[in-house]
N, C-alpha and C. Protein backbone atom coordinates (compact mmCIF):
# COMPACT_ATOMS: atom_id res chain seq x y z
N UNK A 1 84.74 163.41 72.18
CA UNK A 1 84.97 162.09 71.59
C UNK A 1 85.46 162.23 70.16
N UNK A 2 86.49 161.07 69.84
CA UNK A 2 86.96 161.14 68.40
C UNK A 2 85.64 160.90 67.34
N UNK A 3 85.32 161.33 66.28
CA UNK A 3 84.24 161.08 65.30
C UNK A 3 85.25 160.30 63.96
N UNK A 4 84.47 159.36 63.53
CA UNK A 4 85.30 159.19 62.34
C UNK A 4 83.75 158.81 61.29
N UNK A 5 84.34 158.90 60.08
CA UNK A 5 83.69 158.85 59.16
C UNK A 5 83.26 157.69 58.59
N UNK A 6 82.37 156.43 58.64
CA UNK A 6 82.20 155.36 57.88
C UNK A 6 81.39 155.41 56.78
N UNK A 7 81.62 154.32 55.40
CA UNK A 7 80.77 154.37 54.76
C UNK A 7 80.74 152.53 54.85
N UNK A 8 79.73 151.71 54.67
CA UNK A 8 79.66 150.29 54.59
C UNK A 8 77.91 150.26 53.56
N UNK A 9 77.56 149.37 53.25
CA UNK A 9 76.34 148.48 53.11
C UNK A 9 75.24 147.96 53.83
N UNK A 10 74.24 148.20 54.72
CA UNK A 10 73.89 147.81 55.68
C UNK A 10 72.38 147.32 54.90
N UNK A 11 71.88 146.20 55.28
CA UNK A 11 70.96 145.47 54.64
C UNK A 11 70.57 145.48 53.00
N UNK A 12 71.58 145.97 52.07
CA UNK A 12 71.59 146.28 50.66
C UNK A 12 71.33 147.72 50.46
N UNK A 13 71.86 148.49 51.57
CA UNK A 13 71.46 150.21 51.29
C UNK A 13 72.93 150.68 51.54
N UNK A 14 73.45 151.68 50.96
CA UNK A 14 74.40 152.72 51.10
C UNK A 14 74.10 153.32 52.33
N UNK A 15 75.34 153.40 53.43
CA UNK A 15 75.49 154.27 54.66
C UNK A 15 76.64 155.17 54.64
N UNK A 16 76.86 156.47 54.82
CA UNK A 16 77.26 156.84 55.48
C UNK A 16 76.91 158.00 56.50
N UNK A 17 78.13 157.57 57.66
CA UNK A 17 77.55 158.07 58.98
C UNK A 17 78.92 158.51 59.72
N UNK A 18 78.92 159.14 60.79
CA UNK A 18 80.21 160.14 61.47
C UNK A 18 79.63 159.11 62.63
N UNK A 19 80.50 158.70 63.23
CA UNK A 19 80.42 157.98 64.18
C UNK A 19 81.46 158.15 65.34
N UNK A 20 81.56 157.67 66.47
CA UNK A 20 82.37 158.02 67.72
C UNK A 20 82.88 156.80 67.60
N UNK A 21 84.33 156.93 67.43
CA UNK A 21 85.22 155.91 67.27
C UNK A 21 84.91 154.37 68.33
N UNK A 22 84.39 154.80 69.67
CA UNK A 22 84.46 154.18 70.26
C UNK A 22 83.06 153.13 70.72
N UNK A 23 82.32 153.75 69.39
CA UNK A 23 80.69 152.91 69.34
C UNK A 23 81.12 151.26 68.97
N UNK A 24 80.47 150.77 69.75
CA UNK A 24 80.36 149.37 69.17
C UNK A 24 79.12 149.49 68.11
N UNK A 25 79.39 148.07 66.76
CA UNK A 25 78.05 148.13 66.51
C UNK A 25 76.93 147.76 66.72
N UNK A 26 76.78 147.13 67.97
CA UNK A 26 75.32 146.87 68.56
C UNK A 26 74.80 148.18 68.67
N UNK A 27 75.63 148.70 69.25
CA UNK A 27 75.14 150.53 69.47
C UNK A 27 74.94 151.24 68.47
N UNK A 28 75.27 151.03 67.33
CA UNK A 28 75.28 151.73 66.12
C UNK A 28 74.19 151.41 65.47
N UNK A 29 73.88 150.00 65.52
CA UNK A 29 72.54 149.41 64.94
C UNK A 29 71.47 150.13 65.78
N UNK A 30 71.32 149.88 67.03
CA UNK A 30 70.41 149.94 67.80
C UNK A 30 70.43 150.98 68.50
N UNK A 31 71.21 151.77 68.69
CA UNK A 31 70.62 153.44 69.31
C UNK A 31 70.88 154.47 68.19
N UNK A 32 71.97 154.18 66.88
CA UNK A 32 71.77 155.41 66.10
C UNK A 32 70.87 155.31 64.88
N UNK A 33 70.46 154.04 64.52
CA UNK A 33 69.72 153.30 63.03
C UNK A 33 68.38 152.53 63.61
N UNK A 34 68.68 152.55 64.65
CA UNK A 34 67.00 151.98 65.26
C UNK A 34 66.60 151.40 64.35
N UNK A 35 67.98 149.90 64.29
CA UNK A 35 67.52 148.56 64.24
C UNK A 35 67.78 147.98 65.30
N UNK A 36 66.11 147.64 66.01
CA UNK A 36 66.26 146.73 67.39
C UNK A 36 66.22 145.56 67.21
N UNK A 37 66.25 144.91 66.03
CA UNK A 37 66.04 143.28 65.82
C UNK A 37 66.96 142.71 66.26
N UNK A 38 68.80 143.35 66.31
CA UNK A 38 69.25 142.92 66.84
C UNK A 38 69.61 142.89 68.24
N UNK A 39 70.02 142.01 69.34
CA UNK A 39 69.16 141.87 70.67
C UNK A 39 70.61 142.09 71.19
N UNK A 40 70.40 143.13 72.66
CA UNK A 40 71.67 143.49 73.67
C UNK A 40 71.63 142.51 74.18
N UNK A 41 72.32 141.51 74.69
CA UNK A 41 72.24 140.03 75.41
C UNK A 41 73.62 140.50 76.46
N UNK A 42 74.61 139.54 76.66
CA UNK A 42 75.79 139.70 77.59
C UNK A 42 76.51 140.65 77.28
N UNK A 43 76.85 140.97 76.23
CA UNK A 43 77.61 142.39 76.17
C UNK A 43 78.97 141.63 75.94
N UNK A 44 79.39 140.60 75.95
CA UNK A 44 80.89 140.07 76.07
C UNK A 44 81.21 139.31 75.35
N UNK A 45 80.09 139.13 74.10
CA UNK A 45 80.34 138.18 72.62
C UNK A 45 80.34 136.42 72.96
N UNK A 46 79.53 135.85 74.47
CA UNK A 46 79.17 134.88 74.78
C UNK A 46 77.92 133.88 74.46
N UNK A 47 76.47 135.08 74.38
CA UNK A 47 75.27 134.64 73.83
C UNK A 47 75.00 134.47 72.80
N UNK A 48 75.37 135.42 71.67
CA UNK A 48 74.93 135.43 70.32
C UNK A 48 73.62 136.35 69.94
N UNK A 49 73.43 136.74 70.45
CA UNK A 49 72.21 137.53 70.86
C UNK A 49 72.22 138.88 69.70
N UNK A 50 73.37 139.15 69.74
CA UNK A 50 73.68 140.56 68.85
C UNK A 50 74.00 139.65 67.41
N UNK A 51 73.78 138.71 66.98
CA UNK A 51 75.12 138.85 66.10
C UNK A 51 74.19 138.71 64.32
N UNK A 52 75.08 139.46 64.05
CA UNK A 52 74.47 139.94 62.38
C UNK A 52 75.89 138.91 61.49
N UNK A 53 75.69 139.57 60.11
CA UNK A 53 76.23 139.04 59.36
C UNK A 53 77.39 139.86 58.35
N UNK A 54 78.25 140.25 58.76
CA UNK A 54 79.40 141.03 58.33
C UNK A 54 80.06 140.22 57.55
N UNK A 55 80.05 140.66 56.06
CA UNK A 55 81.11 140.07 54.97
C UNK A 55 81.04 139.23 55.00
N UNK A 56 79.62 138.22 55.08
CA UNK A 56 79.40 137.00 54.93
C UNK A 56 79.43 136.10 56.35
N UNK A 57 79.95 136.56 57.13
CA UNK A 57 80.36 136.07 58.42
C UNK A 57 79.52 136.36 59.35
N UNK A 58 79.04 135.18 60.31
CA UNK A 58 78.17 135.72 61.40
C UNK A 58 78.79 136.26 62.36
N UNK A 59 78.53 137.81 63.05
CA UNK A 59 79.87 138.26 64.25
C UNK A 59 78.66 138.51 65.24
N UNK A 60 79.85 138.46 66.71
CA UNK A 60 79.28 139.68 67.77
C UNK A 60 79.17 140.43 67.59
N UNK A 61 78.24 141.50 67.29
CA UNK A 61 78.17 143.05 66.92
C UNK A 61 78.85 143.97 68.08
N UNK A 62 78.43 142.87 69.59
CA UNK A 62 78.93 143.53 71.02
C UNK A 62 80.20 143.51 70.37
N UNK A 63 80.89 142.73 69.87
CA UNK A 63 82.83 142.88 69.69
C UNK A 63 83.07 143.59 68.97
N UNK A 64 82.65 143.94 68.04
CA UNK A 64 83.08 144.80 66.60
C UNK A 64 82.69 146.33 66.89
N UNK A 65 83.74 147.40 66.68
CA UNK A 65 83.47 148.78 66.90
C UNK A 65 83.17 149.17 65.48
N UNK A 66 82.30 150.06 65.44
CA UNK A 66 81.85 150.25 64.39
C UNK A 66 82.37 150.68 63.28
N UNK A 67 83.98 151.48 63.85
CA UNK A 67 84.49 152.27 62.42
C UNK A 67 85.37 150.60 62.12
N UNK A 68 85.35 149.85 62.57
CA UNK A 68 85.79 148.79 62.07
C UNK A 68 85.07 147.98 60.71
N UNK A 69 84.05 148.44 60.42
CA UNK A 69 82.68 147.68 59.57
C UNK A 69 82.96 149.52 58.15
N UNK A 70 83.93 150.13 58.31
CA UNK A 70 84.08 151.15 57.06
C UNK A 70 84.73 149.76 55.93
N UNK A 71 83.77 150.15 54.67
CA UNK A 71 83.84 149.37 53.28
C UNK A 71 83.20 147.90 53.47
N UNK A 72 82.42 147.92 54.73
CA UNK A 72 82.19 146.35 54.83
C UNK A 72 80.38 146.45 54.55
N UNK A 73 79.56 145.02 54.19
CA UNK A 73 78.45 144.74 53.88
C UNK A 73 78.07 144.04 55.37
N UNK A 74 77.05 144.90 55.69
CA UNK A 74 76.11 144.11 57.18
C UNK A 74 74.67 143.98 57.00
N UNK A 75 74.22 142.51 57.16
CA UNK A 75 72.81 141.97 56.99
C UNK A 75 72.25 141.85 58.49
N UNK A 76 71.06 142.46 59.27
CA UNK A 76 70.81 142.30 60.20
C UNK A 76 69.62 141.57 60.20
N UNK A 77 68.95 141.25 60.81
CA UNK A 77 67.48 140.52 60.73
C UNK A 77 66.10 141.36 60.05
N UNK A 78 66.55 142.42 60.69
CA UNK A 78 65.64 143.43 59.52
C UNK A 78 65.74 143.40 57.84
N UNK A 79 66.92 143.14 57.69
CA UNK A 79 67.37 143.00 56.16
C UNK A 79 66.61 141.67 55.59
N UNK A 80 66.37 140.82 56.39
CA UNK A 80 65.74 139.52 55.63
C UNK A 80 64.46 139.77 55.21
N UNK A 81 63.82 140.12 55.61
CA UNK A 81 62.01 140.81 55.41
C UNK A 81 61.90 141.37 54.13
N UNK A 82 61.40 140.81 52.96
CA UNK A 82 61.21 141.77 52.07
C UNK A 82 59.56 142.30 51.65
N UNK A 83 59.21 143.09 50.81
CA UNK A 83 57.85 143.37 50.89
C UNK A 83 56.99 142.76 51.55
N UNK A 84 57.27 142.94 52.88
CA UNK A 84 55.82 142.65 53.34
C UNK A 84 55.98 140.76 54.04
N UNK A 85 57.22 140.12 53.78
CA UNK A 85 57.06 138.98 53.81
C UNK A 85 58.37 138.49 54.80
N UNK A 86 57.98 137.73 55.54
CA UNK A 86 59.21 136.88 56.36
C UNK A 86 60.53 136.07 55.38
N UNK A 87 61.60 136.00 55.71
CA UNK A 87 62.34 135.58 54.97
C UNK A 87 61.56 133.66 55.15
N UNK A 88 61.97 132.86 54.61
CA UNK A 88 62.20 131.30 54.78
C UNK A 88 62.36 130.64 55.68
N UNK A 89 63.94 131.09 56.47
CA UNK A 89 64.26 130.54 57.30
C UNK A 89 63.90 131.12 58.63
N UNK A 90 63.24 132.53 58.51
CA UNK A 90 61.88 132.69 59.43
C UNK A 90 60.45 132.27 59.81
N UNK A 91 60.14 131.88 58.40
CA UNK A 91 59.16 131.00 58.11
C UNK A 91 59.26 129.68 58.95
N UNK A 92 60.46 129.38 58.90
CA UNK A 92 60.73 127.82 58.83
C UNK A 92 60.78 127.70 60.84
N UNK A 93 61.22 129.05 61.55
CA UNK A 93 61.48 128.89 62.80
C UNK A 93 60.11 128.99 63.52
N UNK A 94 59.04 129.69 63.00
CA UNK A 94 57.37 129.63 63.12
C UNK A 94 56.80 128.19 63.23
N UNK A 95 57.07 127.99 62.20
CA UNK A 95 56.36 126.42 61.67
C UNK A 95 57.51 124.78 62.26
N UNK A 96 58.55 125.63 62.87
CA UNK A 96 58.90 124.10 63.80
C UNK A 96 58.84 124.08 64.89
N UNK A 97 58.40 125.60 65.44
CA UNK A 97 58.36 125.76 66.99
C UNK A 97 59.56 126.37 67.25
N UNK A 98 60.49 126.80 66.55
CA UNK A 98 61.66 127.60 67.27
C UNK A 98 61.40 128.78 67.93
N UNK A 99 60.76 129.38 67.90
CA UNK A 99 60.41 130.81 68.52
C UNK A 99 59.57 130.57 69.75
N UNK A 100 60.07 130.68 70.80
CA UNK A 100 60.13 130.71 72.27
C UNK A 100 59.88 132.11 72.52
N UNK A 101 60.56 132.70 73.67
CA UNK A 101 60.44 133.57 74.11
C UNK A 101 61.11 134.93 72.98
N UNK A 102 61.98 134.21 72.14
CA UNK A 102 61.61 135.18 70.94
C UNK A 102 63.10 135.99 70.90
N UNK A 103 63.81 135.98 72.62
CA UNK A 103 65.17 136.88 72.30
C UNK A 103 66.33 136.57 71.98
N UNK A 104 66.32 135.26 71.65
CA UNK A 104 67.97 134.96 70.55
C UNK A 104 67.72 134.85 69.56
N UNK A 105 66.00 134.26 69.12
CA UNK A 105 65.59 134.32 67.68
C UNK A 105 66.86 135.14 66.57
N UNK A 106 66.66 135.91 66.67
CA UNK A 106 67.15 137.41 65.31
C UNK A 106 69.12 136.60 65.11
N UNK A 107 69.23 136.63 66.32
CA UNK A 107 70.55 135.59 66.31
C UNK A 107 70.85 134.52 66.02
N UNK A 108 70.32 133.76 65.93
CA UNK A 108 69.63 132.43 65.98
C UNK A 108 69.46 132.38 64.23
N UNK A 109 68.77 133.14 63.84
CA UNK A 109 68.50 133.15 62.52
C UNK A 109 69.31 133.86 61.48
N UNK A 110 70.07 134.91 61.77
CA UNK A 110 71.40 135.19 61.28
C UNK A 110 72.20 134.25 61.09
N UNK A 111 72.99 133.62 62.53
CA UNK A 111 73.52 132.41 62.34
C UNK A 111 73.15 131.45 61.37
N UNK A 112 71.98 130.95 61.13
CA UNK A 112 71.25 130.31 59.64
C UNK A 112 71.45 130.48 58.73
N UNK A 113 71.04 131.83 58.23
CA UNK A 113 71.67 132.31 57.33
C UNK A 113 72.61 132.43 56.67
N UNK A 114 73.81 132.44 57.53
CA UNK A 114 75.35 132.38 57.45
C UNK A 114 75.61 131.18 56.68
N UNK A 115 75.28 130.19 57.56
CA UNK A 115 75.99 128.62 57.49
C UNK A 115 74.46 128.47 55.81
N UNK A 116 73.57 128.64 55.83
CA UNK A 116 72.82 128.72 54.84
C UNK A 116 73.59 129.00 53.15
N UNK A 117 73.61 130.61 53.36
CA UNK A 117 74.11 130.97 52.54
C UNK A 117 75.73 130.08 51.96
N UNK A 118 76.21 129.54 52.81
CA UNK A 118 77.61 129.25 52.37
C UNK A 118 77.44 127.05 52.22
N UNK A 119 76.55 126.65 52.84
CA UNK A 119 76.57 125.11 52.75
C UNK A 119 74.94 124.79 52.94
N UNK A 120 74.30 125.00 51.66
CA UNK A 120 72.80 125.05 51.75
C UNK A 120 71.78 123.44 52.16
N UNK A 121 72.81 122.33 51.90
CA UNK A 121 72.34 121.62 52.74
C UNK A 121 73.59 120.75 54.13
N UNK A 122 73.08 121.29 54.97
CA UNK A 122 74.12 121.20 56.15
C UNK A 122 73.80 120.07 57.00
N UNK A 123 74.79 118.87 57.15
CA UNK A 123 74.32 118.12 58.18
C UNK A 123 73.82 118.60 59.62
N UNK A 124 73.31 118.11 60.44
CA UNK A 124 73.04 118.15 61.88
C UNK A 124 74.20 118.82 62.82
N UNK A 125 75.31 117.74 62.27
CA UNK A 125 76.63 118.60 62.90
C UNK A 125 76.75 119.80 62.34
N UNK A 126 76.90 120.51 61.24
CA UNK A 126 77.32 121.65 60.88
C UNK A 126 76.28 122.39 61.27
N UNK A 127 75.26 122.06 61.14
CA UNK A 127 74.32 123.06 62.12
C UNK A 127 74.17 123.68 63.83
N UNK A 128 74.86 122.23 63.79
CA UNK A 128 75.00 122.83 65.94
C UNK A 128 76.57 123.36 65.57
N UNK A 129 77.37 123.05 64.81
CA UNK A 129 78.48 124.19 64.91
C UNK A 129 77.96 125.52 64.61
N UNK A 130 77.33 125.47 63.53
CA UNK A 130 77.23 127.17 62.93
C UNK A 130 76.38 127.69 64.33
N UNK A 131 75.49 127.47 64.99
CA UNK A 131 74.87 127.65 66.31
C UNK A 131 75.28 127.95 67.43
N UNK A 132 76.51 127.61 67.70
CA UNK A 132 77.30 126.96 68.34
C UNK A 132 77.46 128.19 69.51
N UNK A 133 77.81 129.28 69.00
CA UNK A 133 77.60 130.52 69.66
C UNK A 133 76.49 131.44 69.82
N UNK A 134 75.75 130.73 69.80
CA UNK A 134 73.74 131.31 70.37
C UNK A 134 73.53 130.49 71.95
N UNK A 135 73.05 131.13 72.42
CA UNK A 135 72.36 130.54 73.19
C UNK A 135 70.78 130.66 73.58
N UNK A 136 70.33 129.60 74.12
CA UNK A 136 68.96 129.63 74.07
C UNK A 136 68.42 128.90 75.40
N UNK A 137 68.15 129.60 75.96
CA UNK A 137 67.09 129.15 77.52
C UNK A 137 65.86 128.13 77.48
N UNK A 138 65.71 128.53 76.31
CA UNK A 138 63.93 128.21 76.10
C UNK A 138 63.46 126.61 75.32
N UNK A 139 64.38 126.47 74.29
CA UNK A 139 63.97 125.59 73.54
C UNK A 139 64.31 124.13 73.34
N UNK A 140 65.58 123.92 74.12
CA UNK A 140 66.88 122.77 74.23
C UNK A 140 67.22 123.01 72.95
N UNK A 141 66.97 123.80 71.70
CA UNK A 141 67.95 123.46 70.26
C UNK A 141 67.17 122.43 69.50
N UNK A 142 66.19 121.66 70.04
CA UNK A 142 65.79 120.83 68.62
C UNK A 142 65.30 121.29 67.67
N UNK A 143 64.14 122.27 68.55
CA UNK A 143 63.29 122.82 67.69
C UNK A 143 64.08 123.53 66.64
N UNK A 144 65.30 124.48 67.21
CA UNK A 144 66.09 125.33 66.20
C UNK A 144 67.14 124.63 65.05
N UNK A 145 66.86 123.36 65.52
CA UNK A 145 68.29 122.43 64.96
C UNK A 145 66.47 121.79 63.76
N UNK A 146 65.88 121.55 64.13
CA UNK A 146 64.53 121.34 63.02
C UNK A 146 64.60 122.61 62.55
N UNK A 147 64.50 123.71 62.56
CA UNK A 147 63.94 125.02 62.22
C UNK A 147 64.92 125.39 60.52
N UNK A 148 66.07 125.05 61.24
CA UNK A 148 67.40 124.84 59.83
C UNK A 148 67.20 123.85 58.93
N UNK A 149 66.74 122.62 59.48
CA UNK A 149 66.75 121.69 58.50
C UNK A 149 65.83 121.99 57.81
N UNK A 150 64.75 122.46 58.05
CA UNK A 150 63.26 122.79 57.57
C UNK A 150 63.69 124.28 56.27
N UNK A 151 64.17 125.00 56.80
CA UNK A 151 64.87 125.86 55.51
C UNK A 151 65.46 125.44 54.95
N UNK A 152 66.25 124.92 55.54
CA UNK A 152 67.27 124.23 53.68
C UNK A 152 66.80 123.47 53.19
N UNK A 153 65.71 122.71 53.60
CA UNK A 153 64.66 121.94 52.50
C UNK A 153 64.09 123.03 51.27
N UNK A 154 63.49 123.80 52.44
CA UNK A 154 62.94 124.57 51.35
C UNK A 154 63.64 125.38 50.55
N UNK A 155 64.54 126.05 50.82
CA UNK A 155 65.42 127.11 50.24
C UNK A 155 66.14 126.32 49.04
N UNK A 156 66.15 124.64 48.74
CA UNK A 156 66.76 124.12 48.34
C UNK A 156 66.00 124.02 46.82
N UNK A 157 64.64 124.03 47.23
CA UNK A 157 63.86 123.99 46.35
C UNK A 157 63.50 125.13 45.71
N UNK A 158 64.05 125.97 45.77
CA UNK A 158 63.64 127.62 45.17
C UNK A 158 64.93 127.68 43.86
């Protein structure tokens, strides 16, 4: 297999790593960096299940090959946790009932993040857009469509 060389940012840490050209980065997260937060779902960039936050942007990690992410910044769900503490808008998915069975969560809350970080108080609509590509079995979305509003309250106030 071809190896190529990346260097990127991955949760505010310096990486570099020799990688097989042909790794996606779900695979890169999760079988060479054993970060499992982010979740194998369809494999075909339909669920949302994988998706982190590349250069500000929420992606399929299933779509993106990894030497594609050389010079780029990636926030995964692990990255939100700091000493010891849940991020906010993890907080916020606890305390409205968003967390179901628990496996689009990490996606689910990336996506948040995203549309967070860039429009901190987001109508209803911009929230089921930024969402828009998660899916969720478990909850119908209110709870998660409360779970957002409930962070950007608070996040608003910090």
């Amino acid at each position: 297999m071809d190896k190529v060389t990346i260097r990127f940012t991955l949760n505010g840490e310096d990486q570099e790593l020799e990688v097989s050209s042909r790794i996606t980065l779900l695979d890169l997260l999760r079988e060479e960096l054993n970060l499992t937060g982010t979740k194998r779902g369809c494999e075909i960039g339909e669920c949302g299940a994988c998706t982190v936050i590349l250069n500000g942007e929420p992606v399929n990690s299933c779509l993106v090959l990894a030497p594609q992410v050389d010079g780029s910044e990636i926030w995964t769900i692990e990255g939100l946790s700091r000493l010891d503490e849940i991020h906010p808008i993890q907080k916020a998915f606890v305390e409205a009932g968003a967390v179901h069975c628990g496996f689009c969560t990490p996606g689910m809350v990336m996506s948040a993040k995203a549309l967070l970080d860039k429009n901190p108080k987001p109508t209803e609509q911009d929230i089921k857009l930024a969402i828009s590509g998660n899916l969720c079995r478990c909850t119908g979305y209110k709870q998660i469509i409360d779970a957002i509003k409930l962070a950007s309250e608070w996040l608003s106030k910090t």
